[in-house]
PDB file of N, CA and C in Angstrom:
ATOM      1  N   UNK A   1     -57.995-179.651-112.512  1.00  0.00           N
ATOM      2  CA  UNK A   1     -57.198-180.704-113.103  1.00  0.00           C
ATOM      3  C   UNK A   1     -57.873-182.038-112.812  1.00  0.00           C
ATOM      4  N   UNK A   2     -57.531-182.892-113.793  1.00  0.00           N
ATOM      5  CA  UNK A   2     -58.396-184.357-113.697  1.00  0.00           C
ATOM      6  C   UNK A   2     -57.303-184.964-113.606  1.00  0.00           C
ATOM      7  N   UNK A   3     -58.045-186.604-112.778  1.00  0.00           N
ATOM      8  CA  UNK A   3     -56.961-187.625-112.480  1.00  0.00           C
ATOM      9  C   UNK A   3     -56.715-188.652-113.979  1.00  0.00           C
ATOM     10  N   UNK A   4     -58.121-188.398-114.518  1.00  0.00           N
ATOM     11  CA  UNK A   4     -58.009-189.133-116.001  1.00  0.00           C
ATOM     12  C   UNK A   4     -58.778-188.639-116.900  1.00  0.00           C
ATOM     13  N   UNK A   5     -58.187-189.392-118.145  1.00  0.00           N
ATOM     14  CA  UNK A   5     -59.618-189.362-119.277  1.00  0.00           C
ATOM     15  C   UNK A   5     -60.435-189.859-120.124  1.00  0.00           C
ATOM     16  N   UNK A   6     -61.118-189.837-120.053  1.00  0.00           N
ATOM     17  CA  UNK A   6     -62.050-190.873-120.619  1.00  0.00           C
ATOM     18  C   UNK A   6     -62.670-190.029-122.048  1.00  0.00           C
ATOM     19  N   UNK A   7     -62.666-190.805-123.104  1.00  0.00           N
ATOM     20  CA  UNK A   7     -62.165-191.001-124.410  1.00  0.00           C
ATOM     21  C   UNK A   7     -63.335-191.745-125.289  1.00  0.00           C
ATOM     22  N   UNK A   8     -64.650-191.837-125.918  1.00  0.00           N
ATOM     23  CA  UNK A   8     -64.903-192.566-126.213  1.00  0.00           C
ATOM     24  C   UNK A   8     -65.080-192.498-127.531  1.00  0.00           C
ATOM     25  N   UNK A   9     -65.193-193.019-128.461  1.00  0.00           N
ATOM     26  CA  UNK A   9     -65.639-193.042-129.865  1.00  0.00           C
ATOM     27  C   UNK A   9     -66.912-194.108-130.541  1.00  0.00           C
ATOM     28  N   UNK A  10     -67.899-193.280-130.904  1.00  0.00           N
ATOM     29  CA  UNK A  10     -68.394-194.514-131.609  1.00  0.00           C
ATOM     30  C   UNK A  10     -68.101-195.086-132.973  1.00  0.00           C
ATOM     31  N   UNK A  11     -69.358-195.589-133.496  1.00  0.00           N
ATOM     32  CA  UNK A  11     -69.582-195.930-134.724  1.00  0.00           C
ATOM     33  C   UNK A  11     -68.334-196.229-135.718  1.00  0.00           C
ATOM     34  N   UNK A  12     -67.596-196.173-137.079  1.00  0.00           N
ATOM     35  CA  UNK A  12     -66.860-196.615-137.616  1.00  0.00           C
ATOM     36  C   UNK A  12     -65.274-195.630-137.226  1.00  0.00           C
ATOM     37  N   UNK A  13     -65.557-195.010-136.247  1.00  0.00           N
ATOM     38  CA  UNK A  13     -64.077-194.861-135.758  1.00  0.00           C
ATOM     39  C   UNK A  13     -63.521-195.954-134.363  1.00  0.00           C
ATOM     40  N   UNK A  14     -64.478-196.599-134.006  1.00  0.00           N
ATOM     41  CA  UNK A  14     -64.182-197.570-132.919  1.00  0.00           C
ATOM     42  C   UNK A  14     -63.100-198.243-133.364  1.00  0.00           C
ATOM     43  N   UNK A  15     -62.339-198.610-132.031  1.00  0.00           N
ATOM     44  CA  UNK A  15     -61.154-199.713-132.547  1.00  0.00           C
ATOM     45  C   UNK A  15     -61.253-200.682-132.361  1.00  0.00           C
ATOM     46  N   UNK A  16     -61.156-201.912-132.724  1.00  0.00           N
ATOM     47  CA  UNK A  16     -61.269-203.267-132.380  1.00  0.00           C
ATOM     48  C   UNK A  16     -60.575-203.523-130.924  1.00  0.00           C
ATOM     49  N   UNK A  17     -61.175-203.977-130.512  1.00  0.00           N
ATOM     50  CA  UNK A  17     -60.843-204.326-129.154  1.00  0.00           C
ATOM     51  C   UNK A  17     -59.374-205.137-128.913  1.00  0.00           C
ATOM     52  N   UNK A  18     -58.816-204.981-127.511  1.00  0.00           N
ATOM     53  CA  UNK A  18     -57.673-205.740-128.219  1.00  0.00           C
ATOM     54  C   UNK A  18     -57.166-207.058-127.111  1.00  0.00           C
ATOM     55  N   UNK A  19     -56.094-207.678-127.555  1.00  0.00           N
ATOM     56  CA  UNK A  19     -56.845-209.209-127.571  1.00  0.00           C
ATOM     57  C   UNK A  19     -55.979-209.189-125.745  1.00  0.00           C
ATOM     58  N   UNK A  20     -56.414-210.002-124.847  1.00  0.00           N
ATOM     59  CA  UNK A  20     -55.466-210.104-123.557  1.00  0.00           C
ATOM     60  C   UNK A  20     -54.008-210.686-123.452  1.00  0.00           C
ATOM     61  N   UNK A  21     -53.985-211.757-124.919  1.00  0.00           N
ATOM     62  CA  UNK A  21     -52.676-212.189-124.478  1.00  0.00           C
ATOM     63  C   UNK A  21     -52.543-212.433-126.243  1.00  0.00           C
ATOM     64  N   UNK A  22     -51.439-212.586-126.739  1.00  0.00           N
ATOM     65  CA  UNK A  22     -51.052-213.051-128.011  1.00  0.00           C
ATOM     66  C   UNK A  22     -51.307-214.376-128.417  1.00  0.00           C
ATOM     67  N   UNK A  23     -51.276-214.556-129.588  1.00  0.00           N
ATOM     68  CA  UNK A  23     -51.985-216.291-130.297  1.00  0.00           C
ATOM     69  C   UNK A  23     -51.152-216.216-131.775  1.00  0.00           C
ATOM     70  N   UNK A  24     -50.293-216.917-131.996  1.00  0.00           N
ATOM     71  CA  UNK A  24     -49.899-217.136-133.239  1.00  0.00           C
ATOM     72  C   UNK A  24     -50.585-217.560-134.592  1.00  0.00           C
ATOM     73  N   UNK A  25     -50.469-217.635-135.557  1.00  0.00           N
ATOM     74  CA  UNK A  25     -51.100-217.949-136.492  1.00  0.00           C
ATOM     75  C   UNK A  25     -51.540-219.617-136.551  1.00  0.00           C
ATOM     76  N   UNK A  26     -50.304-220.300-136.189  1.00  0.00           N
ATOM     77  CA  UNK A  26     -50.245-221.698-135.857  1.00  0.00           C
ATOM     78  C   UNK A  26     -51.244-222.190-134.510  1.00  0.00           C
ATOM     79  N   UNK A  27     -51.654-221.257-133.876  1.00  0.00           N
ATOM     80  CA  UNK A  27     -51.989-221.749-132.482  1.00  0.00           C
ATOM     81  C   UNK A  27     -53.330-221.611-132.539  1.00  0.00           C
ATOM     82  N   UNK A  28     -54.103-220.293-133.374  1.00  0.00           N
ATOM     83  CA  UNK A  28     -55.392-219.883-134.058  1.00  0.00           C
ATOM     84  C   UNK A  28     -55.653-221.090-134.760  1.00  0.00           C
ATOM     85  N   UNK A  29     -55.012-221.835-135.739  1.00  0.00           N
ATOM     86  CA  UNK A  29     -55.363-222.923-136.653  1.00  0.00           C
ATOM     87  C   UNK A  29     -55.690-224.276-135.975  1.00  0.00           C
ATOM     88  N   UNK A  30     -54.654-224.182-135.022  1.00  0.00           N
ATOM     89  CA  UNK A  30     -54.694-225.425-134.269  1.00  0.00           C
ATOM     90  C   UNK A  30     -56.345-225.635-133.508  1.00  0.00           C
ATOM     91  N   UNK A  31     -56.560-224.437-133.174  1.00  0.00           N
ATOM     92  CA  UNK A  31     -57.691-224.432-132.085  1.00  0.00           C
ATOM     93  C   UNK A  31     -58.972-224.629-133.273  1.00  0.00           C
ATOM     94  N   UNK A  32     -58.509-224.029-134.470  1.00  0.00           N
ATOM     95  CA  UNK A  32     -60.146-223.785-135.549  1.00  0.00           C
ATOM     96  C   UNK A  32     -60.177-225.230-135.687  1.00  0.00           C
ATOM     97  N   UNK A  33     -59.182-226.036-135.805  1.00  0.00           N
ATOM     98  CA  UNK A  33     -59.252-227.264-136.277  1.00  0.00           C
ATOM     99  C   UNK A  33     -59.547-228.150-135.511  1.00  0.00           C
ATOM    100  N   UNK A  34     -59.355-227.863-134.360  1.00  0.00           N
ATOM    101  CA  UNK A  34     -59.729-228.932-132.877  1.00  0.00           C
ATOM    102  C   UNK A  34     -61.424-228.717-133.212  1.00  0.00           C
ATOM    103  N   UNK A  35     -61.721-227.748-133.225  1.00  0.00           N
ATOM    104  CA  UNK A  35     -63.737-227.250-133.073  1.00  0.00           C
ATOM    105  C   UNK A  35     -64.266-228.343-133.388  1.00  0.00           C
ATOM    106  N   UNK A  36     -63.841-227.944-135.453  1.00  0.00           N
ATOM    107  CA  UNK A  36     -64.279-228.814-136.058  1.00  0.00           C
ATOM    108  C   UNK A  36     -64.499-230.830-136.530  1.00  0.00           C
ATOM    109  N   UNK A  37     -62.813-231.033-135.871  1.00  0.00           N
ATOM    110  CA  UNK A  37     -62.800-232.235-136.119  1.00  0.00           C
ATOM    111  C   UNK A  37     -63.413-233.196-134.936  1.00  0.00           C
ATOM    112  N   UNK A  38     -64.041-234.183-135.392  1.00  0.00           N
ATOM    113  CA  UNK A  38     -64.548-235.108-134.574  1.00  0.00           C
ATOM    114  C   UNK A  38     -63.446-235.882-133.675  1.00  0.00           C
ATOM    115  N   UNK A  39     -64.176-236.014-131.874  1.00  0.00           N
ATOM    116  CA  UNK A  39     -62.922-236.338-130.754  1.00  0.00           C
ATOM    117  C   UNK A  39     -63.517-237.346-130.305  1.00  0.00           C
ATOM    118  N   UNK A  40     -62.745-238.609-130.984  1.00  0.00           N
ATOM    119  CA  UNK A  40     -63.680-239.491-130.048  1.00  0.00           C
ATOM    120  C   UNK A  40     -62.498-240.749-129.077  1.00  0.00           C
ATOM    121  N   UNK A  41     -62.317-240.627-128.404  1.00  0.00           N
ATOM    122  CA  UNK A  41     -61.526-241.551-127.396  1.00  0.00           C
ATOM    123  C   UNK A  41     -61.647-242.403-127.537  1.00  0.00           C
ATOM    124  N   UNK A  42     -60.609-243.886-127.402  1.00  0.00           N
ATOM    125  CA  UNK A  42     -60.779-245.081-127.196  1.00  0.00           C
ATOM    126  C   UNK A  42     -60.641-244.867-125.921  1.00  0.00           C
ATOM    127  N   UNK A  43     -61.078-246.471-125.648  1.00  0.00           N
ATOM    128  CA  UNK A  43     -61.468-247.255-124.110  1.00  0.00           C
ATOM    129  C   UNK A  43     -60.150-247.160-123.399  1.00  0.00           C
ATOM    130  N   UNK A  44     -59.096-247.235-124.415  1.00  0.00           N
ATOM    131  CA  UNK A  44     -57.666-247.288-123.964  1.00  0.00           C
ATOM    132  C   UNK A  44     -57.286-245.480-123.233  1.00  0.00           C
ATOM    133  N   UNK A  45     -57.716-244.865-123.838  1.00  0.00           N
ATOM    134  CA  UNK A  45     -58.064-242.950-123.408  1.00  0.00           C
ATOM    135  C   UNK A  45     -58.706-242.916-122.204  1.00  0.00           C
ATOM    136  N   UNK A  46     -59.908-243.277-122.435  1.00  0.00           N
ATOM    137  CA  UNK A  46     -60.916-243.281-121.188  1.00  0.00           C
ATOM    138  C   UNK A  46     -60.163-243.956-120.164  1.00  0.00           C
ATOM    139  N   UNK A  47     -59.524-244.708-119.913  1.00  0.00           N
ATOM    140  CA  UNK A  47     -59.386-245.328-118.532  1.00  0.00           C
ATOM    141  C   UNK A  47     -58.195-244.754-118.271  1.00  0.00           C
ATOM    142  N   UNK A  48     -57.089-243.792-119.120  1.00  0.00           N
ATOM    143  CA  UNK A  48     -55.987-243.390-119.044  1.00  0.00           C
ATOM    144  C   UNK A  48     -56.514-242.023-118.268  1.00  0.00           C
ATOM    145  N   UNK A  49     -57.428-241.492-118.635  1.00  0.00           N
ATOM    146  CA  UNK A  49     -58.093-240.429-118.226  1.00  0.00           C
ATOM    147  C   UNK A  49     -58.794-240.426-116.815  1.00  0.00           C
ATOM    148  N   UNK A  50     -59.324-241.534-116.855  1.00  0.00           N
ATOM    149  CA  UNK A  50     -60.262-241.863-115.261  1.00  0.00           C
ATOM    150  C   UNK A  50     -58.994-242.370-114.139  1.00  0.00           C
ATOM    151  N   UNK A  51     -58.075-242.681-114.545  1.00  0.00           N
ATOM    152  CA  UNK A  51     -56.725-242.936-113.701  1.00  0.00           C
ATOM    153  C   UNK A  51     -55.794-241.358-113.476  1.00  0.00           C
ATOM    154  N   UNK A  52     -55.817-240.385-114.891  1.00  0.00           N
ATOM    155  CA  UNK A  52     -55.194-239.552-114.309  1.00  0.00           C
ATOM    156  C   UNK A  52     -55.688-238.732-113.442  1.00  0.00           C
ATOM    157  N   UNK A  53     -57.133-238.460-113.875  1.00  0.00           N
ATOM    158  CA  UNK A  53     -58.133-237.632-112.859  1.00  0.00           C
ATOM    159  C   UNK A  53     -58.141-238.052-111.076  1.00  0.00           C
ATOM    160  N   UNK A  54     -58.287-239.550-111.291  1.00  0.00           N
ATOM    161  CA  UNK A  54     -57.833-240.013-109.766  1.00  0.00           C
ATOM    162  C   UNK A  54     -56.689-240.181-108.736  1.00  0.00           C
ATOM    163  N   UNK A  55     -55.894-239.834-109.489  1.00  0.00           N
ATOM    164  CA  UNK A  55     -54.430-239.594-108.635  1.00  0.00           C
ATOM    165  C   UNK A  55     -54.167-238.108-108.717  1.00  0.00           C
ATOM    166  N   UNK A  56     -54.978-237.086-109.662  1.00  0.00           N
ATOM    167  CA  UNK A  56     -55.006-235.781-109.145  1.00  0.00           C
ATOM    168  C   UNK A  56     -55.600-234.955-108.237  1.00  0.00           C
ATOM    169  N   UNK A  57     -57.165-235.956-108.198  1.00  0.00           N
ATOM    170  CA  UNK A  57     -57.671-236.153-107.207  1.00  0.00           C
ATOM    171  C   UNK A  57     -57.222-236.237-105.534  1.00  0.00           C
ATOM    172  N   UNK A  58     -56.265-236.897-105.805  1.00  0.00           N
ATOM    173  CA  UNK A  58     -55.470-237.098-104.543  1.00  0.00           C
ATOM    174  C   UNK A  58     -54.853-235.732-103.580  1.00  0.00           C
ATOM    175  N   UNK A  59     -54.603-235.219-104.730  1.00  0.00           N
ATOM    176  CA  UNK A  59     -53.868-233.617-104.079  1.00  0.00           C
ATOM    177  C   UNK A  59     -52.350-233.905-104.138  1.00  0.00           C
ATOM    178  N   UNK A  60     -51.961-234.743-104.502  1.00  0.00           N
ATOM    179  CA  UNK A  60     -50.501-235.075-104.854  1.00  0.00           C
ATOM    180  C   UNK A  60     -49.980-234.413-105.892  1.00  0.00           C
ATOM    181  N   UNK A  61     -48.556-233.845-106.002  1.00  0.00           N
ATOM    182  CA  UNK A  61     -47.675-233.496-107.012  1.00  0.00           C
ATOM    183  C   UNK A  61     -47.343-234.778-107.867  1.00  0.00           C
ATOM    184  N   UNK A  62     -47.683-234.683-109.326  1.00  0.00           N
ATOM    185  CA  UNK A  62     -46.870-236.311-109.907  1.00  0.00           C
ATOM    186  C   UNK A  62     -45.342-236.062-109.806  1.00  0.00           C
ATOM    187  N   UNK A  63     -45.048-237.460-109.828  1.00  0.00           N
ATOM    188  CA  UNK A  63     -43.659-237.336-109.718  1.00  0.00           C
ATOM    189  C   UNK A  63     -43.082-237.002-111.631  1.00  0.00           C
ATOM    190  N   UNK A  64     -42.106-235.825-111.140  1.00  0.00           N
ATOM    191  CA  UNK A  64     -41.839-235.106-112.063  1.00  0.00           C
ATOM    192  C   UNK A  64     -40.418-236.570-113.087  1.00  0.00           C
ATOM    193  N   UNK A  65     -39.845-237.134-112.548  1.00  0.00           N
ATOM    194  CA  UNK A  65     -38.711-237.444-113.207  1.00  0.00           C
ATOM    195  C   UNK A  65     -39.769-239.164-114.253  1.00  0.00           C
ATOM    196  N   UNK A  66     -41.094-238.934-113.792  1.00  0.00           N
ATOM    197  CA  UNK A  66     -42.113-239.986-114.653  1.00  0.00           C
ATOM    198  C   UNK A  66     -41.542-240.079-116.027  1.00  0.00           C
ATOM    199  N   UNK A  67     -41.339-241.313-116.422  1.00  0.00           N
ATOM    200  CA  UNK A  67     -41.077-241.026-118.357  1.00  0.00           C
ATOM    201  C   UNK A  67     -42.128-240.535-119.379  1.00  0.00           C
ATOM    202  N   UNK A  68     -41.683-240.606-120.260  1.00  0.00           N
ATOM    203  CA  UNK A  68     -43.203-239.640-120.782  1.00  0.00           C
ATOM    204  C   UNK A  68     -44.715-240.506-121.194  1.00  0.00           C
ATOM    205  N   UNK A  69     -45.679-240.739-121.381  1.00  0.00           N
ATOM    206  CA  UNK A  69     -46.860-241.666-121.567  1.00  0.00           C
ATOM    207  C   UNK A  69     -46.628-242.052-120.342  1.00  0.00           C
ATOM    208  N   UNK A  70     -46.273-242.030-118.873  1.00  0.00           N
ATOM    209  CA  UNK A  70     -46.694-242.961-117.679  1.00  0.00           C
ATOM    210  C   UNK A  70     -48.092-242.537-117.106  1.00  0.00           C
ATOM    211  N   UNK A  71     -48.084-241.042-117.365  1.00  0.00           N
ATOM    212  CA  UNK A  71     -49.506-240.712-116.166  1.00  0.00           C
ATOM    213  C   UNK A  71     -50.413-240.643-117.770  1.00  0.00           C
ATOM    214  N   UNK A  72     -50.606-240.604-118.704  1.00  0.00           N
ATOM    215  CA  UNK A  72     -51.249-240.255-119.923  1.00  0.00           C
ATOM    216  C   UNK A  72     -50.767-240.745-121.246  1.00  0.00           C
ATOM    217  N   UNK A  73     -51.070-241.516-121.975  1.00  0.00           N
ATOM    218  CA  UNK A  73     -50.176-242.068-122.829  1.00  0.00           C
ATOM    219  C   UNK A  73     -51.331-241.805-123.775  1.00  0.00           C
ATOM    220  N   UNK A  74     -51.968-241.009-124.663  1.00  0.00           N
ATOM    221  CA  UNK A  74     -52.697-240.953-125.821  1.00  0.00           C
ATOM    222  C   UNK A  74     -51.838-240.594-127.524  1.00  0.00           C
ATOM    223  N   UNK A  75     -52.715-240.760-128.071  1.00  0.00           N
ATOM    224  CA  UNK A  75     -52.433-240.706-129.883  1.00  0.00           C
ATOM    225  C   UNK A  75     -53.330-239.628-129.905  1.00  0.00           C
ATOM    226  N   UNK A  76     -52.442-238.421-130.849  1.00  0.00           N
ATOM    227  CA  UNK A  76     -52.756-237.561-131.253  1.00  0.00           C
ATOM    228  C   UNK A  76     -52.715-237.023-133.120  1.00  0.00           C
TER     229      UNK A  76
END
């Protein structure tokens, strides 16, 4: 008696592999479309960015009850 089995198939009976976690149709589009479109930050981004990186830096929890745009305020 065996503890398992191993199963393999080649060529056009193979199955597509399958995926680790689920992705919606909306969430696939979102990402094809991020690839392609050009990302370019203002100065106003960049320093929103070099400020959030540095207080995460810190090893601190942000404070959760923050309003929303306080630690990151970008246009999307």
């Amino acid at each position: 008696m065996t503890d398992g089995v191993n199963v393999t198939f080649g060529g056009a009976g193979a199955a597509k592999p399958v995926r680790s976690h689920y992705q919606s149709e909306g969430v696939r589009e979102v990402r094809s479309r991020a690839q392609f479109l050009e990302q370019t930050q203002s100065p106003q981004e960049q320093a929103g960015l070099k400020r959030l990186r540095g207080l995460l830096s810190q090893g601190q929890p942000l404070d959760q009850n923050a309003p929303r745009g306080y630690y990151l305020n970008i246009n999307v």
